[in-house]
N, C-alpha and C. Protein backbone atom coordinates (compact mmCIF):
# COMPACT_ATOMS: atom_id res chain seq x y z
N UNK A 1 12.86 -9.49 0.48
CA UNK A 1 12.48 -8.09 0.43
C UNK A 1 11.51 -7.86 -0.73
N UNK A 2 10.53 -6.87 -0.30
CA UNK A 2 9.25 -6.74 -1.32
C UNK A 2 10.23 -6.18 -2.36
N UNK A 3 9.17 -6.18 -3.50
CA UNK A 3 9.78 -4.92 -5.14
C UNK A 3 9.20 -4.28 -4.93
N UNK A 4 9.84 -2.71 -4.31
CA UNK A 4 9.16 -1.33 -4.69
C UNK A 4 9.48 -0.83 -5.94
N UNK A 5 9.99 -1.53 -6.95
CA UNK A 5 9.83 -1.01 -8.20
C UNK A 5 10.93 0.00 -8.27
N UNK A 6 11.96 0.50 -7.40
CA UNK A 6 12.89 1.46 -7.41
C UNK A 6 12.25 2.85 -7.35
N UNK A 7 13.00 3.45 -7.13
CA UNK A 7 12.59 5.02 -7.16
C UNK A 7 11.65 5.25 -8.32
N UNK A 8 10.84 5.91 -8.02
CA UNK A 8 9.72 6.53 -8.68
C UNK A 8 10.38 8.01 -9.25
N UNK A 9 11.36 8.51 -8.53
CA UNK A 9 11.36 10.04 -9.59
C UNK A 9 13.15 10.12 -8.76
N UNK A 10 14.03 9.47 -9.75
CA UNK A 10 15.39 9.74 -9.03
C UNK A 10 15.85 11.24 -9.58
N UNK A 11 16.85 11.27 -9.25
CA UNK A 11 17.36 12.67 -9.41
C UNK A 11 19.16 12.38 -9.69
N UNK A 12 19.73 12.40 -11.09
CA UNK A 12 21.01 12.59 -10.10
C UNK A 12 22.42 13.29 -9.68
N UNK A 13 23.04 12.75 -8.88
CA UNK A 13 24.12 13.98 -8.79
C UNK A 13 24.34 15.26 -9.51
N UNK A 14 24.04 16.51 -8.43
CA UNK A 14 24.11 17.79 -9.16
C UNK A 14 25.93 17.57 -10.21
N UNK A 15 26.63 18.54 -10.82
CA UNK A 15 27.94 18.50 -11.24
C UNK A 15 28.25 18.76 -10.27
N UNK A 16 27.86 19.97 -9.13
CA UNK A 16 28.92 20.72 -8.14
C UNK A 16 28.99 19.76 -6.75
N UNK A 17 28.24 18.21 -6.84
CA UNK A 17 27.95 17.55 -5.65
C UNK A 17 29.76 17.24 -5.09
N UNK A 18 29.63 17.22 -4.23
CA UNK A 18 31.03 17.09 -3.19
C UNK A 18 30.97 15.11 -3.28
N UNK A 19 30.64 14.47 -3.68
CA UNK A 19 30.22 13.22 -3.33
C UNK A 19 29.26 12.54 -4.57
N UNK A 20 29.75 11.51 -5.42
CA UNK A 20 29.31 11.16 -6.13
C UNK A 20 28.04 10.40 -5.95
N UNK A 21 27.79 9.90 -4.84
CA UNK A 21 26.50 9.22 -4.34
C UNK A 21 25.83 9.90 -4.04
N UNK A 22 25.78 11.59 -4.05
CA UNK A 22 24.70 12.55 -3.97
C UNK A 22 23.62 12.54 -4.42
N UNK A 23 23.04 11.65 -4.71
CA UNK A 23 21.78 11.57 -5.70
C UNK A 23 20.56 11.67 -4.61
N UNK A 24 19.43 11.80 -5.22
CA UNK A 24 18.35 11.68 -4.22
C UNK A 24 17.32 10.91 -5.55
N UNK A 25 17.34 9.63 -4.76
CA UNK A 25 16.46 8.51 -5.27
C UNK A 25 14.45 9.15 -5.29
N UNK A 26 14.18 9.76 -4.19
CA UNK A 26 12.98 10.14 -3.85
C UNK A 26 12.13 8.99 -3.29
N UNK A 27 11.09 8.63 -3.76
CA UNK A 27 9.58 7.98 -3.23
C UNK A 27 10.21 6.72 -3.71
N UNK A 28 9.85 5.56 -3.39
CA UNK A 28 9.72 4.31 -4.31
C UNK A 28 8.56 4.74 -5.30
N UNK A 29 8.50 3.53 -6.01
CA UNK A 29 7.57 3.63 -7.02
C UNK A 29 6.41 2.86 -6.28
N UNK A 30 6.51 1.79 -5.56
CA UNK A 30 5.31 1.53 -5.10
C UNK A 30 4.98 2.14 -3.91
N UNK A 31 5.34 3.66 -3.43
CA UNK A 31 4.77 4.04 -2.85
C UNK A 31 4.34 5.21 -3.93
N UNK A 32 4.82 5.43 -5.00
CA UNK A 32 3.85 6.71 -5.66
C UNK A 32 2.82 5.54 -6.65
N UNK A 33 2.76 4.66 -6.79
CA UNK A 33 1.80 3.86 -7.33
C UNK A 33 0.23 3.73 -5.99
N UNK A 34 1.01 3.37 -4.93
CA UNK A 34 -0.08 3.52 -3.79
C UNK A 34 -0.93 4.30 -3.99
N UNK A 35 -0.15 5.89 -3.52
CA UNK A 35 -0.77 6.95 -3.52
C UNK A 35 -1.57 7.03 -4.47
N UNK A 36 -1.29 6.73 -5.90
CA UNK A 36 -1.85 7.27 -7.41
C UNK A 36 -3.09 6.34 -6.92
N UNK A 37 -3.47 5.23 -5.71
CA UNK A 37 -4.22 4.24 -5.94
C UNK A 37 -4.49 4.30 -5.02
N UNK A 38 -4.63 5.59 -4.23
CA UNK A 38 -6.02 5.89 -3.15
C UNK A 38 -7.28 6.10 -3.35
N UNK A 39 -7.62 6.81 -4.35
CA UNK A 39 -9.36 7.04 -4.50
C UNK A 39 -9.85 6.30 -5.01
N UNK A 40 -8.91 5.15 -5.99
CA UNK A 40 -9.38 4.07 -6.19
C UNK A 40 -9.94 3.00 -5.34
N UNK A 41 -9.03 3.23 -4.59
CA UNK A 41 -9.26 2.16 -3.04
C UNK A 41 -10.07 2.64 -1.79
N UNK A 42 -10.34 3.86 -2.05
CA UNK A 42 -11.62 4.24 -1.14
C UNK A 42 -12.69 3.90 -2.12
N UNK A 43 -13.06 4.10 -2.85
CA UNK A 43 -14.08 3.68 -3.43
C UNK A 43 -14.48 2.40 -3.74
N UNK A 44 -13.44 1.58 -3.80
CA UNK A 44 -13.45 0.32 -3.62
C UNK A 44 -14.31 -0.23 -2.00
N UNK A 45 -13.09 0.53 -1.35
CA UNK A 45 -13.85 -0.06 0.46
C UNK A 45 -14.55 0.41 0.79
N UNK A 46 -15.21 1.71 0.54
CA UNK A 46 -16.69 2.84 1.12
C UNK A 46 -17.78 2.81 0.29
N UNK A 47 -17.64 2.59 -1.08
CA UNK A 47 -18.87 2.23 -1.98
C UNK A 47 -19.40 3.79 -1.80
N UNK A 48 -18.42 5.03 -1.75
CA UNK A 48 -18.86 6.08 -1.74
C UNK A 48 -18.00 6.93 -0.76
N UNK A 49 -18.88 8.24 -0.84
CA UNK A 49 -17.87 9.09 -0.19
C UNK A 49 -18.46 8.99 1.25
N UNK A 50 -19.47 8.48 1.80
CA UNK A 50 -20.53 8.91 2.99
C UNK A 50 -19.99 7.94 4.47
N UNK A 51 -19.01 7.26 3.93
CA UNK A 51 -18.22 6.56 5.46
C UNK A 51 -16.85 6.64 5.56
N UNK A 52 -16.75 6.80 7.13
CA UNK A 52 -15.52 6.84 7.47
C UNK A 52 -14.51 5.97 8.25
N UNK A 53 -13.93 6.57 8.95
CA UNK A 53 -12.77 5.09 9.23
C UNK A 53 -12.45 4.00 8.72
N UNK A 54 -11.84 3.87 7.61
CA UNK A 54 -11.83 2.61 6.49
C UNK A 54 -9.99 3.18 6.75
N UNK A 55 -9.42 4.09 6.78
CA UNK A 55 -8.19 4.28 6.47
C UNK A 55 -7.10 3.00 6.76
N UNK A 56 -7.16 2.05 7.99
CA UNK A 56 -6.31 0.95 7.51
C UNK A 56 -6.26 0.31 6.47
N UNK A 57 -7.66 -0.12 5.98
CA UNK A 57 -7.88 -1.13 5.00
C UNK A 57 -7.91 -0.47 3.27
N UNK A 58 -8.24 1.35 3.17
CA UNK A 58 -7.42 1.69 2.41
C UNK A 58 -6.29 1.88 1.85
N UNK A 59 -5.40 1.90 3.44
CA UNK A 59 -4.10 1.74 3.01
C UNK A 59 -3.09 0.75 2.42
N UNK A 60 -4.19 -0.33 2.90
CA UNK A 60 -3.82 -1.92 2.29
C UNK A 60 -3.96 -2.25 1.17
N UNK A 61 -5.34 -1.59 0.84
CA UNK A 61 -6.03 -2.07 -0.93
C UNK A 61 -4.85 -0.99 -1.71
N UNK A 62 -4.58 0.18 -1.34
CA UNK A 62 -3.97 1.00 -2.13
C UNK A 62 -2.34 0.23 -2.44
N UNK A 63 -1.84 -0.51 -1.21
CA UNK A 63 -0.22 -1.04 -1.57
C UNK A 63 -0.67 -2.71 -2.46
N UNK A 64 -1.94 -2.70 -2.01
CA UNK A 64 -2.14 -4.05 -2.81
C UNK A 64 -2.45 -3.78 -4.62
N UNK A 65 -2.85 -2.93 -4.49
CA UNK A 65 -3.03 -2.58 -6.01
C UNK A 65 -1.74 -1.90 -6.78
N UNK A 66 -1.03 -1.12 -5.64
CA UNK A 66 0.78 -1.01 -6.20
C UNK A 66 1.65 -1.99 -6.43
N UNK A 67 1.52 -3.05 -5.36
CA UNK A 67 1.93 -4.54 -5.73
C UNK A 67 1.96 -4.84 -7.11
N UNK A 68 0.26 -4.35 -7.72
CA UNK A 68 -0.11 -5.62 -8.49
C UNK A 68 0.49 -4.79 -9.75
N UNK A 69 0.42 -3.79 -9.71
CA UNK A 69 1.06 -2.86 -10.73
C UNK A 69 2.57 -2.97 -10.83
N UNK A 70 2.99 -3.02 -9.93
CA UNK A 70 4.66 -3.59 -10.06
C UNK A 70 4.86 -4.83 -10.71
N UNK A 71 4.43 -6.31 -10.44
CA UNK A 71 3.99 -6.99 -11.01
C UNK A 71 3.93 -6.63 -12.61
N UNK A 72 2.52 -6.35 -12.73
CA UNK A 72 2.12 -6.07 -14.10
C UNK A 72 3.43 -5.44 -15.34
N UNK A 73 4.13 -4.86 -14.26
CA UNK A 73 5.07 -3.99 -15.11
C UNK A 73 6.20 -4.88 -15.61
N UNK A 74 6.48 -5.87 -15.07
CA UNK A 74 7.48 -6.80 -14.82
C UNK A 74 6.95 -7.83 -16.28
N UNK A 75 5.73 -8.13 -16.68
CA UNK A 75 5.00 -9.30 -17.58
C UNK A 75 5.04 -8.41 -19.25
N UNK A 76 5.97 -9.36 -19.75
CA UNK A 76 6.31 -8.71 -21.24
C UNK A 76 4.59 -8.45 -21.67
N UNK A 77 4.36 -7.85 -22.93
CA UNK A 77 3.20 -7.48 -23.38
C UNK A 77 3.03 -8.63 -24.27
N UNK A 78 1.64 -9.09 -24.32
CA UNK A 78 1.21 -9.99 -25.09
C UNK A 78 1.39 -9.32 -26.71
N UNK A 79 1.79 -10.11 -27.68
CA UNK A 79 1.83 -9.97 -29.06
C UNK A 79 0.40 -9.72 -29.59
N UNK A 80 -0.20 -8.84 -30.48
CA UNK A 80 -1.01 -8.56 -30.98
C UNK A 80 -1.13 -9.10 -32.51
């Protein structure tokens, strides 16, 4: 199974929830990383705003660049 990085914006259990697993997890994170990494990725595949129908292959560059950001997040920081 891919890493979506877990929920992107959890929420949890109100006090008055009837059910302790009441929580609402929301978006993954690599799907709000995607999103955050659409206009990036049209501009990447259109070289502008003036063409259309690219939307599969945006949708690809955009989870490929959430990938890589999940990833990235995962790699301790180099020492300075």
């Amino acid at each position: 199974m891919k890493n979506d990085g877990g929920p992107a914006f959890p929420r949890p259990a109100s006090p008055g929830a009837k059910h302790a697993n009441e929580s609402q997890a929301g978006m993954s994170l690599r799907d709000y990383f995607a999103g955050r990494a659409i206009p990036a990725a049209w501009l990447e595949e259109t070289e502008g705003w003036e063409k259309t129908g690219h939307a599969p292959s945006i949708a690809k560059l955009a989870y490929e660049l959430a990938d890589a950001m999940i990833v990235a997040r995962e790699k301790p920081e180099p020492a300075e």
